[in-house]
Every structure is written in C-alpha cells, then in structure tokens.
N, C-alpha and C. Protein backbone atom coordinates (compact mmCIF):
# COMPACT_ATOMS: atom_id res chain seq x y z
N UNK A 1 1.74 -14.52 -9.57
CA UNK A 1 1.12 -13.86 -8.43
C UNK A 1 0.95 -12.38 -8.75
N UNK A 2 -0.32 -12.02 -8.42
CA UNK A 2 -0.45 -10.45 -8.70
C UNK A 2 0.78 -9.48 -7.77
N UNK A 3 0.51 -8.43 -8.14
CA UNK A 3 1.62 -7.34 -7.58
C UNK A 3 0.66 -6.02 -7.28
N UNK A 4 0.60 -5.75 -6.11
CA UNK A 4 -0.28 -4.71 -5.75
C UNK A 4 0.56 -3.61 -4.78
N UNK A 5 0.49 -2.42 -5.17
CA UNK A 5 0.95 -1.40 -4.79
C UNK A 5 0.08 -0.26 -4.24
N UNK A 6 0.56 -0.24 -2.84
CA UNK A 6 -0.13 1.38 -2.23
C UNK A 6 0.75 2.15 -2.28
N UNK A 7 0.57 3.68 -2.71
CA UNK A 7 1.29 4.44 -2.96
C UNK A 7 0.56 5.69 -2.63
N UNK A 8 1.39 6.89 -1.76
CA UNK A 8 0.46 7.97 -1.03
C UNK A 8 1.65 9.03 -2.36
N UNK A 9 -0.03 9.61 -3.01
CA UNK A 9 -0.13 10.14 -4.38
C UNK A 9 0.00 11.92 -3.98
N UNK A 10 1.82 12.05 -3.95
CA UNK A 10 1.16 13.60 -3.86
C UNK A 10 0.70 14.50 -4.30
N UNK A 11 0.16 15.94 -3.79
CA UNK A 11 -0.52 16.93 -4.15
C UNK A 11 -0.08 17.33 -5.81
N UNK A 12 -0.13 17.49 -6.92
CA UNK A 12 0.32 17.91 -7.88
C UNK A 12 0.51 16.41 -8.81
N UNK A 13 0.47 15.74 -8.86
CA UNK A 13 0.83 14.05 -9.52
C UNK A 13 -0.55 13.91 -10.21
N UNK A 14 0.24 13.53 -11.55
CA UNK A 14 -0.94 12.96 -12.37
C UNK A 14 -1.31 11.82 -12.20
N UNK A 15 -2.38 11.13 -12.25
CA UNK A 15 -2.74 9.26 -12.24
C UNK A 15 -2.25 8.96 -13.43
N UNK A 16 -1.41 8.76 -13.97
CA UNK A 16 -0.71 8.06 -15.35
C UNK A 16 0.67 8.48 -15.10
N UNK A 17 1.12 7.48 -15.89
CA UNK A 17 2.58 7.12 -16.44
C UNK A 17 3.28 7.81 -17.44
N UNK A 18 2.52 8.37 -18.59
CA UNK A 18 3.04 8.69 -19.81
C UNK A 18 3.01 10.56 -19.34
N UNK A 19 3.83 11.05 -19.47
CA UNK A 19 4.05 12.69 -19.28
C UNK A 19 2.62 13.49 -19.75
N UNK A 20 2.51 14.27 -19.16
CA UNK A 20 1.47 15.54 -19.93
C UNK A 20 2.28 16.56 -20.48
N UNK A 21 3.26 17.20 -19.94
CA UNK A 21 4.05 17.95 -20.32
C UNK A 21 3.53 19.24 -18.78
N UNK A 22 2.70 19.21 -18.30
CA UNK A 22 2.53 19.98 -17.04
C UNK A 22 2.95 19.82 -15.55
N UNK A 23 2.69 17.99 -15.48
CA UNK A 23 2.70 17.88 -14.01
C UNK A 23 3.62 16.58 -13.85
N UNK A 24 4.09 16.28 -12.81
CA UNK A 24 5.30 15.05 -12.48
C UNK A 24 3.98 13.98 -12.60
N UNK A 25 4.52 12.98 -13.14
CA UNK A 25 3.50 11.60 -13.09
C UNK A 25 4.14 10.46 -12.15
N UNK A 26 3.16 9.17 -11.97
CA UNK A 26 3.33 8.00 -11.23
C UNK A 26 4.94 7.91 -11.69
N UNK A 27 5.07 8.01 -13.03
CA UNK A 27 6.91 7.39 -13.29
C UNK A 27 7.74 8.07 -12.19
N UNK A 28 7.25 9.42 -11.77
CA UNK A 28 7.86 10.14 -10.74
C UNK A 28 8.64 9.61 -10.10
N UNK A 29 7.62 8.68 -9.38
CA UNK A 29 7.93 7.81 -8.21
C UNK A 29 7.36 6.51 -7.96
N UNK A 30 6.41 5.66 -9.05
CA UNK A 30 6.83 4.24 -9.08
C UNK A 30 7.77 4.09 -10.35
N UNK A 31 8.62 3.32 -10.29
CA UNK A 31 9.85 2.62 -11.14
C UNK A 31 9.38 1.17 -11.28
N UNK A 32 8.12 0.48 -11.35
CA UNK A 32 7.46 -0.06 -11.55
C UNK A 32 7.05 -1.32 -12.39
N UNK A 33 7.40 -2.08 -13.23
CA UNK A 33 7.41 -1.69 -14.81
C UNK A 33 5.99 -2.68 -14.65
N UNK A 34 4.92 -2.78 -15.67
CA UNK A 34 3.69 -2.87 -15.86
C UNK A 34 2.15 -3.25 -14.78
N UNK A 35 2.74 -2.09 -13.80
CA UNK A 35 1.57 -1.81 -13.12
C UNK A 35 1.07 -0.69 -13.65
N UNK A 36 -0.89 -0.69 -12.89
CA UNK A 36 -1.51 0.96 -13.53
C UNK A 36 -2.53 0.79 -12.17
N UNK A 37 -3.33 2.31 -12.18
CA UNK A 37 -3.75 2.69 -11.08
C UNK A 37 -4.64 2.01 -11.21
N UNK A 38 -5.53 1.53 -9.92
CA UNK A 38 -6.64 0.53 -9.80
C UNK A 38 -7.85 1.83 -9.49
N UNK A 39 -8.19 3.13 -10.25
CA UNK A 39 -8.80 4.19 -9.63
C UNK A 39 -8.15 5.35 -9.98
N UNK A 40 -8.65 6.57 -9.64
CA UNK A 40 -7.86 7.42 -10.11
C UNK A 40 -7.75 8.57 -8.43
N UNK A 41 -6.65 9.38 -8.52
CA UNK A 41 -7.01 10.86 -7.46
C UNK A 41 -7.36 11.67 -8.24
N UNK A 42 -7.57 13.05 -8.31
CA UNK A 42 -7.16 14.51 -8.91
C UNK A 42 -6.20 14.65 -9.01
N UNK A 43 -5.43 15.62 -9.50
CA UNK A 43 -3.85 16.13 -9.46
C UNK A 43 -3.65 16.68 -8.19
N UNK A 44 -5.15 17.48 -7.96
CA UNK A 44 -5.16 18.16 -6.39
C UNK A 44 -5.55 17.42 -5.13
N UNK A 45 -5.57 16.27 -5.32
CA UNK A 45 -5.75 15.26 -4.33
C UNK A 45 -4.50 14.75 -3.87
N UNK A 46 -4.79 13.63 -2.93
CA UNK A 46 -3.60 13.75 -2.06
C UNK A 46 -3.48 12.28 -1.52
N UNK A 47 -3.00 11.53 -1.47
CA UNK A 47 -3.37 10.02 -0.68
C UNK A 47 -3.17 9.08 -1.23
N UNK A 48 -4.09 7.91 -1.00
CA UNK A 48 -3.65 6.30 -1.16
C UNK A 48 -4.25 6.06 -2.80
N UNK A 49 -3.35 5.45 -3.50
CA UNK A 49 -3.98 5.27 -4.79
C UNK A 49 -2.80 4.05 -5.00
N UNK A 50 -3.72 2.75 -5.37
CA UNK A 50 -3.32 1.41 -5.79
C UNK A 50 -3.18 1.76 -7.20
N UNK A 51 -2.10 0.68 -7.25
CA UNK A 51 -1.48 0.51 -8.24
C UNK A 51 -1.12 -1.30 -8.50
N UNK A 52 -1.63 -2.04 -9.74
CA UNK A 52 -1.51 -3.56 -9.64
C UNK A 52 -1.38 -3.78 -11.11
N UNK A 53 -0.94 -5.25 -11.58
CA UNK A 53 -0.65 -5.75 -12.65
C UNK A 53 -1.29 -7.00 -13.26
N UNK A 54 -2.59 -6.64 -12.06
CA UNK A 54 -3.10 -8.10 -12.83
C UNK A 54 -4.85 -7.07 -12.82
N UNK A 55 -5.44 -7.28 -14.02
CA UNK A 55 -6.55 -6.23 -14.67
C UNK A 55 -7.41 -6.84 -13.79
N UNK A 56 -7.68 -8.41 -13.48
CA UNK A 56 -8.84 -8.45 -13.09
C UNK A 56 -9.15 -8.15 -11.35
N UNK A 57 -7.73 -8.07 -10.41
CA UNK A 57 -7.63 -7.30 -9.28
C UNK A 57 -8.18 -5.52 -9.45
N UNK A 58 -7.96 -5.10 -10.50
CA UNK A 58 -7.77 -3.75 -10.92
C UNK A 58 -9.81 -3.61 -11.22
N UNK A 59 -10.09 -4.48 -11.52
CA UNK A 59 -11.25 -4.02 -11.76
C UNK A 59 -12.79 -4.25 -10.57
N UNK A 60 -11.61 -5.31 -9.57
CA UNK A 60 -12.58 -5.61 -8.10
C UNK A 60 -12.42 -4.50 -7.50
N UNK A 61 -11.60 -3.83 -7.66
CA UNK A 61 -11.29 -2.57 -6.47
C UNK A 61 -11.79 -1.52 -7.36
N UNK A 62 -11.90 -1.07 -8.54
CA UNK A 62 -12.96 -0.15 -9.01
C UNK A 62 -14.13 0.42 -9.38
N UNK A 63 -14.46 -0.96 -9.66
CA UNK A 63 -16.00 -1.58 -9.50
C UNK A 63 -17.01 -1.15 -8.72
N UNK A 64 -17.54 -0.24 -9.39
CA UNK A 64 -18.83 0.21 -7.77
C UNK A 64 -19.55 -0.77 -7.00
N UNK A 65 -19.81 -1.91 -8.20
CA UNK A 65 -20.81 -3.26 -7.36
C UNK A 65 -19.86 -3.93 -6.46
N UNK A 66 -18.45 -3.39 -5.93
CA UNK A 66 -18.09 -4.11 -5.26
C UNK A 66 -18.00 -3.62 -4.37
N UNK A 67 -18.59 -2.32 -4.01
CA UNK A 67 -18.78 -1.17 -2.60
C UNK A 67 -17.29 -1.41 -2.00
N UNK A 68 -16.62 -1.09 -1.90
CA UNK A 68 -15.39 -1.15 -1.64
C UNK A 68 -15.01 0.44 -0.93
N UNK A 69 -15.46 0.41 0.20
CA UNK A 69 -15.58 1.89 1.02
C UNK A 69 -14.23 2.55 1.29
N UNK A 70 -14.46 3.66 0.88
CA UNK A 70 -13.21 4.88 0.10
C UNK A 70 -13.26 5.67 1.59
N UNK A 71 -12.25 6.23 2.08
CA UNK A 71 -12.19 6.74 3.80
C UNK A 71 -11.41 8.28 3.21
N UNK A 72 -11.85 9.41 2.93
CA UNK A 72 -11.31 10.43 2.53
C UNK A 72 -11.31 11.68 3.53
N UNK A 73 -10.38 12.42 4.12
CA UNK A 73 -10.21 12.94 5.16
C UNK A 73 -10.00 14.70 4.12
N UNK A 74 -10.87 15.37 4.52
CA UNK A 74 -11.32 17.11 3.57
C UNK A 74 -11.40 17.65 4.66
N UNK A 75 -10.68 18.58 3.88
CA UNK A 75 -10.62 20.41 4.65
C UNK A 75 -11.51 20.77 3.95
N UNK A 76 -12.62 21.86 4.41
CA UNK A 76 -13.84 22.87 3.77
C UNK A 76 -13.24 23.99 4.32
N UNK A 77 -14.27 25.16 3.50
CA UNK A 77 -14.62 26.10 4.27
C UNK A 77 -15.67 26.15 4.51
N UNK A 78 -15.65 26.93 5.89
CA UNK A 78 -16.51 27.06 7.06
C UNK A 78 -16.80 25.75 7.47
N UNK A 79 -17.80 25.60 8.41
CA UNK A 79 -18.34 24.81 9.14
C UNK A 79 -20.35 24.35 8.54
N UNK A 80 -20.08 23.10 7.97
CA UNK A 80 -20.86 22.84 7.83
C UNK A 80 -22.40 22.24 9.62
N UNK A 81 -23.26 22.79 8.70
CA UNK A 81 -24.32 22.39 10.02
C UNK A 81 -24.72 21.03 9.50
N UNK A 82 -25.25 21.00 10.92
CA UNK A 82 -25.74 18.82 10.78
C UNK A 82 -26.84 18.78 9.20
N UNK A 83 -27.91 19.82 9.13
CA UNK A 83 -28.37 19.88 8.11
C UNK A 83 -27.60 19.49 6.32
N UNK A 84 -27.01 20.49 6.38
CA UNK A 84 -25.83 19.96 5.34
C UNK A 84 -25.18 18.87 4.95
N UNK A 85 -24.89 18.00 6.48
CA UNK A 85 -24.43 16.98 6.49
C UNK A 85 -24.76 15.78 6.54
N UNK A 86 -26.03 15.97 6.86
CA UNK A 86 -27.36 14.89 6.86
C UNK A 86 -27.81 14.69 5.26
N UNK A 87 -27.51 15.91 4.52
CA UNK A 87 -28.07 15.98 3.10
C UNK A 87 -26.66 14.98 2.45
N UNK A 88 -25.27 15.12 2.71
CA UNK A 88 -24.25 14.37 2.16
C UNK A 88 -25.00 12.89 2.82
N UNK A 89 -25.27 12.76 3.76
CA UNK A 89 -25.49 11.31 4.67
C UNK A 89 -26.34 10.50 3.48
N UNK A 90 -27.81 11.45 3.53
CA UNK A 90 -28.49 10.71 2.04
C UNK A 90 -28.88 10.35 1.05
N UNK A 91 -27.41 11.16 0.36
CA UNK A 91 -27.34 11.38 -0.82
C UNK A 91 -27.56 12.73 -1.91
N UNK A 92 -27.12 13.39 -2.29
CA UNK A 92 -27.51 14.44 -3.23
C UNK A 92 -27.51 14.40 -4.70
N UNK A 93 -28.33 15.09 -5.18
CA UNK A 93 -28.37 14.99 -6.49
C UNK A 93 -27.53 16.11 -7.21
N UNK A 94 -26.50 15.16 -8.01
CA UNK A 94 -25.36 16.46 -8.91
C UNK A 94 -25.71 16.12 -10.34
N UNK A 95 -25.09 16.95 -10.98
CA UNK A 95 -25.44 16.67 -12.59
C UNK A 95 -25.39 15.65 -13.08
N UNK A 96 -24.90 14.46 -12.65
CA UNK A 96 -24.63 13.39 -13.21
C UNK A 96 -25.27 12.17 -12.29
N UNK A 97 -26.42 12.85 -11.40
CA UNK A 97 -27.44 12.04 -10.98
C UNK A 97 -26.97 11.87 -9.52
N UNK A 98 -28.19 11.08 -8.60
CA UNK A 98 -27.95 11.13 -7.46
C UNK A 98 -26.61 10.10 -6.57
N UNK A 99 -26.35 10.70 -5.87
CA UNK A 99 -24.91 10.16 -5.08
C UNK A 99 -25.81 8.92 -4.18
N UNK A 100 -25.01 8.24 -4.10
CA UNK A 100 -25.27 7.09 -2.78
C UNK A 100 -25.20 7.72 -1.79
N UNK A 101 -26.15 7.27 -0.59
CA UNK A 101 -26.00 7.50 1.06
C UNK A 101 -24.73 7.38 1.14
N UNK A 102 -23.97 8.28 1.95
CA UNK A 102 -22.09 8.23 2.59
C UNK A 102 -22.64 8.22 4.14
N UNK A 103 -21.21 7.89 4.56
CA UNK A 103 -21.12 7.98 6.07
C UNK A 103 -20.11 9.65 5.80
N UNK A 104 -20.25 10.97 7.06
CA UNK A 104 -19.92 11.80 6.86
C UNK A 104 -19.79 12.14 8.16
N UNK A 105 -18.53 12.65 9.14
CA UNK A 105 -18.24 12.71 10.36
C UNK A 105 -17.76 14.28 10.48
N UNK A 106 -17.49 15.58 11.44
CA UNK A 106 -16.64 16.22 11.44
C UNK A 106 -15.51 15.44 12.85
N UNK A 107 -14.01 15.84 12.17
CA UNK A 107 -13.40 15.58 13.23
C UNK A 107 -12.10 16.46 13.40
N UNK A 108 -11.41 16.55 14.38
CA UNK A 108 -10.64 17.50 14.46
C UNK A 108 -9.57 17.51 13.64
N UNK A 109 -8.19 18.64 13.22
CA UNK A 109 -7.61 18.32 11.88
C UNK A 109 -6.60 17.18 12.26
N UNK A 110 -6.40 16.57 11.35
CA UNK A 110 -5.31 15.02 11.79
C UNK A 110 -4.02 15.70 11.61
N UNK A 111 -3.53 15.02 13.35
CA UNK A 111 -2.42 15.23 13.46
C UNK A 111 -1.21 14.87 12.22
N UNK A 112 -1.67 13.93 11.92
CA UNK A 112 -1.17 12.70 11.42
C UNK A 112 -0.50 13.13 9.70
N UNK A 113 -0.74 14.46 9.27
CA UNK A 113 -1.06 14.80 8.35
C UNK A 113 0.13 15.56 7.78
N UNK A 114 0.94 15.04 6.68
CA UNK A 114 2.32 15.88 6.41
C UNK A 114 1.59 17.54 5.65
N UNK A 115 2.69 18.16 5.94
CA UNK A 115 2.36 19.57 5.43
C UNK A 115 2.11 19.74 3.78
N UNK A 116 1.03 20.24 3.24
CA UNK A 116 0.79 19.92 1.64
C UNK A 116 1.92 21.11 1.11
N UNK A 117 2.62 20.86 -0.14
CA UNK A 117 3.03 22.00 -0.53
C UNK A 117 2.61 21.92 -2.41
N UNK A 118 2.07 23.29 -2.81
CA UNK A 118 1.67 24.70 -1.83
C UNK A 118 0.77 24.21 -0.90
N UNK A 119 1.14 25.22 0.19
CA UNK A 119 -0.27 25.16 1.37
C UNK A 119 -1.52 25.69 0.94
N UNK A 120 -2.50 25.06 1.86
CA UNK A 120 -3.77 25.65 1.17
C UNK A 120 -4.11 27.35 1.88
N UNK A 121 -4.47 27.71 1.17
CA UNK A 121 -4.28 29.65 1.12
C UNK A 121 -5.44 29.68 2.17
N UNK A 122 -4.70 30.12 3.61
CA UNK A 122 -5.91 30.19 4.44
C UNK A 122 -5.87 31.75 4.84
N UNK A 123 -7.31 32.17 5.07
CA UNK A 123 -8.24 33.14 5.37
C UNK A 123 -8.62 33.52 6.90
N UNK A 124 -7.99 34.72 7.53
CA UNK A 124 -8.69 34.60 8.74
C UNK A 124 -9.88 35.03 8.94
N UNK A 125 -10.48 35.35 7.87
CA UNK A 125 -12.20 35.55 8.13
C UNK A 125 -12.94 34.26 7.64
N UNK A 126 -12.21 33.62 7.12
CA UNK A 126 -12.90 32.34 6.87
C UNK A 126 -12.21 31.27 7.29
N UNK A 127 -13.13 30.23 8.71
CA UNK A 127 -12.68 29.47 9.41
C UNK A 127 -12.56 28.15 8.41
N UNK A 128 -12.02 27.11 8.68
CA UNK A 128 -12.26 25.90 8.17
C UNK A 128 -12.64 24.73 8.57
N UNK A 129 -13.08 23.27 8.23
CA UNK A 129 -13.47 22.54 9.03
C UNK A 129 -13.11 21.12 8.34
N UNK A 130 -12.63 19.77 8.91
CA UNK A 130 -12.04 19.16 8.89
C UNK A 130 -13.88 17.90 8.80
N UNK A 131 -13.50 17.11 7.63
CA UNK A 131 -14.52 15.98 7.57
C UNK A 131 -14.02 14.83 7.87
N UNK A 132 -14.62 13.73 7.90
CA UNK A 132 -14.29 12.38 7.17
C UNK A 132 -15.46 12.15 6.69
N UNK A 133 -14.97 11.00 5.42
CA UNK A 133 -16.08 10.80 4.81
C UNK A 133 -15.83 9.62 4.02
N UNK A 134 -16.65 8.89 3.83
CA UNK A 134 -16.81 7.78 3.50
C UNK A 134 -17.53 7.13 2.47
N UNK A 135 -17.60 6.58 1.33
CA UNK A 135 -18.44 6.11 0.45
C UNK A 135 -17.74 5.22 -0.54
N UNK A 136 -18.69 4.88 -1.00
CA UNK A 136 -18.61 3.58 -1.83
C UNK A 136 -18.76 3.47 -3.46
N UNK A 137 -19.00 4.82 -3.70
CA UNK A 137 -18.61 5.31 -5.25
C UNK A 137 -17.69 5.86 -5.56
N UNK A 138 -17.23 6.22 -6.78
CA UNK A 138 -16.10 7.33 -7.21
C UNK A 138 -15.91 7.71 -8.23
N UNK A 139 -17.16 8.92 -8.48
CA UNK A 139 -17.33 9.69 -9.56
C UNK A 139 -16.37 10.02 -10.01
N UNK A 140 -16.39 10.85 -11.11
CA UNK A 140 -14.99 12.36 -11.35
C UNK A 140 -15.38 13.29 -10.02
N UNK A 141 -14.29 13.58 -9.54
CA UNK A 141 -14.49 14.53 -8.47
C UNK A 141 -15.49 14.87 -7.25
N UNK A 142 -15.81 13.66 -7.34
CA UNK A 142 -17.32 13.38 -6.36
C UNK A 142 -17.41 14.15 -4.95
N UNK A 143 -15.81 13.99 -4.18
CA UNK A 143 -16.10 14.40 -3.22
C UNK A 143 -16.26 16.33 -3.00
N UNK A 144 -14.99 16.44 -4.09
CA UNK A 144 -15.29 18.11 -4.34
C UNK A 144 -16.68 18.23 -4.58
N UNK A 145 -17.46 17.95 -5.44
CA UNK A 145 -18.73 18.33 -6.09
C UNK A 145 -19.76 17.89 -4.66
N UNK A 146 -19.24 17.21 -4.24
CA UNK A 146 -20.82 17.27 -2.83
C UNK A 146 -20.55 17.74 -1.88
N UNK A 147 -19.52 18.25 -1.43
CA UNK A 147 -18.95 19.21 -0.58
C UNK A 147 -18.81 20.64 -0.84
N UNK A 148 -19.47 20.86 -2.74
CA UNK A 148 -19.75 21.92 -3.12
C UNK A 148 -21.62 22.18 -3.27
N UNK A 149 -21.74 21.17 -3.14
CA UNK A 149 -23.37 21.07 -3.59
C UNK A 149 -23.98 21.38 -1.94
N UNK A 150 -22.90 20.86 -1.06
CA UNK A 150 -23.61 21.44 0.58
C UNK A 150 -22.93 23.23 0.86
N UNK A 151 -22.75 24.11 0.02
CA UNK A 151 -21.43 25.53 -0.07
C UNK A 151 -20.81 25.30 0.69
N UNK A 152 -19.73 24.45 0.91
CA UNK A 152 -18.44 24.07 1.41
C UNK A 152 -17.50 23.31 0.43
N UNK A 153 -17.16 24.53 -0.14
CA UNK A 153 -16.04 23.91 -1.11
C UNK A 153 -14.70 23.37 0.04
N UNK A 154 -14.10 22.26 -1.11
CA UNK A 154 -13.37 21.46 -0.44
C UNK A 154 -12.06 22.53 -1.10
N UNK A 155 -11.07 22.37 0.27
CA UNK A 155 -9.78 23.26 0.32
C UNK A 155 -8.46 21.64 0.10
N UNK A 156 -8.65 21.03 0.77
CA UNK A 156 -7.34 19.44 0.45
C UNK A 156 -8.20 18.21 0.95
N UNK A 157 -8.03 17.15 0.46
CA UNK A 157 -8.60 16.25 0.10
C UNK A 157 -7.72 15.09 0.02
N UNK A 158 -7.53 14.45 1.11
CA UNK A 158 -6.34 12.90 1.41
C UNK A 158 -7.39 12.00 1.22
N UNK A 159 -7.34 10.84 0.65
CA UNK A 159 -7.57 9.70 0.48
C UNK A 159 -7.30 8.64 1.64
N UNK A 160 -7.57 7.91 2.99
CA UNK A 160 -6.57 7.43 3.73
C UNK A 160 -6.74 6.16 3.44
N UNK A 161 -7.66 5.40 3.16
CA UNK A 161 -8.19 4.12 2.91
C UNK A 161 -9.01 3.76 1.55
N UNK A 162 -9.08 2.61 1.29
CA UNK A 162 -9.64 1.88 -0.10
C UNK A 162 -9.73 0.46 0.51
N UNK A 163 -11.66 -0.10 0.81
CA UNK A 163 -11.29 -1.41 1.38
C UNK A 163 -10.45 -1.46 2.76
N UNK A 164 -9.79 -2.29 2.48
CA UNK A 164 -8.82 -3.46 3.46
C UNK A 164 -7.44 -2.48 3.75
N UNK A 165 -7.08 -1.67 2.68
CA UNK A 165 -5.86 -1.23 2.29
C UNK A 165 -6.14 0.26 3.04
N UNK A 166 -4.49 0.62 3.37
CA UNK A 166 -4.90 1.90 3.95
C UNK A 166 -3.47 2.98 3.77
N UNK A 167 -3.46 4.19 4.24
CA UNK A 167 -2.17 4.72 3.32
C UNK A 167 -0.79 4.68 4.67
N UNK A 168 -1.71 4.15 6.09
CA UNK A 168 -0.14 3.96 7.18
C UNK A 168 0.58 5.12 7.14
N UNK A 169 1.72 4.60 7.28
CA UNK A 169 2.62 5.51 7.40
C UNK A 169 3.36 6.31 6.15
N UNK A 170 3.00 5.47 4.73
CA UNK A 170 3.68 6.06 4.04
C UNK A 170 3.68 7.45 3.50
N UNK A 171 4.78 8.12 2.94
CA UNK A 171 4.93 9.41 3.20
C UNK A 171 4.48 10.20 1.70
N UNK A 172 4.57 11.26 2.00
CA UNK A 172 4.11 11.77 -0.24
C UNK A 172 5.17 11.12 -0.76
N UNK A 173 4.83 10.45 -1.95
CA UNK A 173 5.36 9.60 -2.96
C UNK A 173 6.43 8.55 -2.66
N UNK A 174 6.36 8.24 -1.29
CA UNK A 174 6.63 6.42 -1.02
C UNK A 174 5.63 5.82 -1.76
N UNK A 175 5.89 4.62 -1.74
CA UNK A 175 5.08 3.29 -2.26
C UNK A 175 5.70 2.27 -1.20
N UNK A 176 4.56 0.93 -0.98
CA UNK A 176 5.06 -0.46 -0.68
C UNK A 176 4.28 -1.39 -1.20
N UNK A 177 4.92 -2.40 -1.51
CA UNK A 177 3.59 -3.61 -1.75
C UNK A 177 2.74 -4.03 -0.72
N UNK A 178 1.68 -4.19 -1.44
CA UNK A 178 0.63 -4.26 -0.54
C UNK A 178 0.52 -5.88 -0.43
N UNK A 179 -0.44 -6.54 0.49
CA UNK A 179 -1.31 -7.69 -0.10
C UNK A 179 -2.31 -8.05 -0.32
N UNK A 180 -2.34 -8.28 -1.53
CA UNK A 180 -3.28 -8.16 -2.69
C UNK A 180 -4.51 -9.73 -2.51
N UNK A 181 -3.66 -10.08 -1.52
CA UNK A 181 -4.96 -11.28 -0.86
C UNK A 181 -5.75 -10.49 -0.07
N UNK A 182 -5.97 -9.68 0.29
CA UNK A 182 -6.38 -8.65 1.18
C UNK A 182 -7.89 -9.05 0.76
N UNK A 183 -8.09 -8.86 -0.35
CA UNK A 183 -9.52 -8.91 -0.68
C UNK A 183 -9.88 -10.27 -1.40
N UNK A 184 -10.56 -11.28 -0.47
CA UNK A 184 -11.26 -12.35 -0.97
C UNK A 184 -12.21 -12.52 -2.26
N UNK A 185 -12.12 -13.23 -3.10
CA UNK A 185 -13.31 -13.94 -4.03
C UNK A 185 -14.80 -13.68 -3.28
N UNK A 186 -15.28 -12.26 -3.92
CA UNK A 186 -16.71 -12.60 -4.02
C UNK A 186 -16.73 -11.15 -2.30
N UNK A 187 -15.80 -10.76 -2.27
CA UNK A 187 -15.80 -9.90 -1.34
C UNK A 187 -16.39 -8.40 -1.65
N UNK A 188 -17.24 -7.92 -0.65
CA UNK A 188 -17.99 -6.81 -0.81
C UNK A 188 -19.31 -6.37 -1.94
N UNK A 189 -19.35 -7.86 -2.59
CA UNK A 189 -20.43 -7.77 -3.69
C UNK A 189 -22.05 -7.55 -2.70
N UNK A 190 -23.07 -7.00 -3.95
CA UNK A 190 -24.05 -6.80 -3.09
C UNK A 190 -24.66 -8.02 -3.24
C-alpha cells in the first residue's frame, strides 16, 4: 500500500533530504525512511508539500496533465487593481512562456495563519494585500514571477491545498498521513 504524507513545509526548509550545508531539510522533520516530495516549495515558501513512496502516485500529483489545482494564499505589496488581476486570471506571458488562466481572489489576511519567523519586513508607507490563488501548473517559482509580472512582488507565500489534500490544521513542520486513495484512477486528466 502506498504511504502518502502531508507535511506543512516551513519558511526556511529545503525540498530534499540530503543536507546543503545552508538550510534544515525534510530529514528535519520527516523521520520517514523512503518517501520524497511529490512537487517542490521554495525555501521561502511555506505550506502543504506531499511527500509518498510509491513514484507512480508521485507523478499523478505532479503532472500538469493531471490539473491537479494548487490553492496558494500570498501576501503582496500594495494592492493590486482588478486590471492586474484579470491579467493573472488569463494568463501572462513570463520568460518561460505563457502561464495558464488561474482563478485569483483578494481576501482578507487569514486568521488562520501561524506567525512566519523571520517576519516579513513590513513598511508603513507600503500597504499590503492578501490573495488567493489558484492554478493548475507549477513552474519554478511561478507564483512569485506572476505576482511580479503584475508589480506586486510577493512578500509570503503558504501553499494550503494540492487536489483533494489540504494543509488543516497542521502546524510548521508537523506531518500526518494522508489518504492516498484520495485521488482516483484517471482523476483530473483532461
């Protein structure tokens, strides 16, 4: 039986196992023994990142053809206008070609949200503004780069959902098993 793990990836954590010599890795805090990430965060990202032991689960959930909609909750600066956000809605073109249509919401900051440490270095001349956002790809750094391509660089960046799976209650660097039946044969293909 596969073994599937959600695990809320904190701020500073590398996606691998084997040391860099800079930053705490997954060994951190899964004790694990032959699971790997189904996906990757940033180091400066923050949130839900699976972790499983069977490759061919690992490759339904990474798989772009399997649209498998990514729920990522960003701090910007300033306040983007509907214009801006209409341009994330239908896609933009970054160096590495055009993005898929996203779903892109502002909403107020989540309560729900443990304190990042370091905090993000806030400005009182420069307000900030709270997204959600949604899509079904996952470039290198996709969401920074189109949240920079609208001039609203992204300030923190949680992950809350992947699919079926979602990050709950768990806290920076808990883990629980997930279930990995979650996602049916032939689920989310186009």
């Amino acid at each position: 039986m596969s073994r599937l793990i959600q695990f809320n990836k904190p701020y500073g954590v590398v996606c691998q196992f084997s040391p860099d010599g800079r930053h705490p890795t997954l060994a951190t805090h899964v004790d694990v023994p032959e699971v790997y990430p189904a996906g990757r965060l940033d180091t400066d990202s923050e949130g839900l990142l699976l972790l499983t032991d069977d490759g061919t689960l690992q490759h339904r959930i990474t798989d772009p053809r399997h649209k498998l909609v990514k729920v990522y909750r960003v701090q910007v600066e300033r306040e983007p206008d509907e214009a801006a956000l209409a341009g994330m809605r239908r896609g933009l073109v970054l160096k590495d070609g055009p993005t898929r249509p996203c779903s892109v919401r502002r909403i107020d900051e989540p309560l729900d949200l443990w304190p990042r440490s370091p905090p993000v270095r806030h400005r009182l001349s420069v307000p900030t503004c709270w997204l959600e956002i949604e899509l079904c790809e996952g470039r290198n750094r996709q969401v920074r780069r189109m949240t920079a391509a609208i001039g609203h660089p992204t300030l923190r960046l949680v992950r809350v959902a992947i699919g079926p799976w979602s990050l709950g209650r768990l806290l920076p660097g808990q883990w629980a098993d997930a279930d990995a039946g979650l996602l049916p044969a032939g689920a989310g293909r186009s």
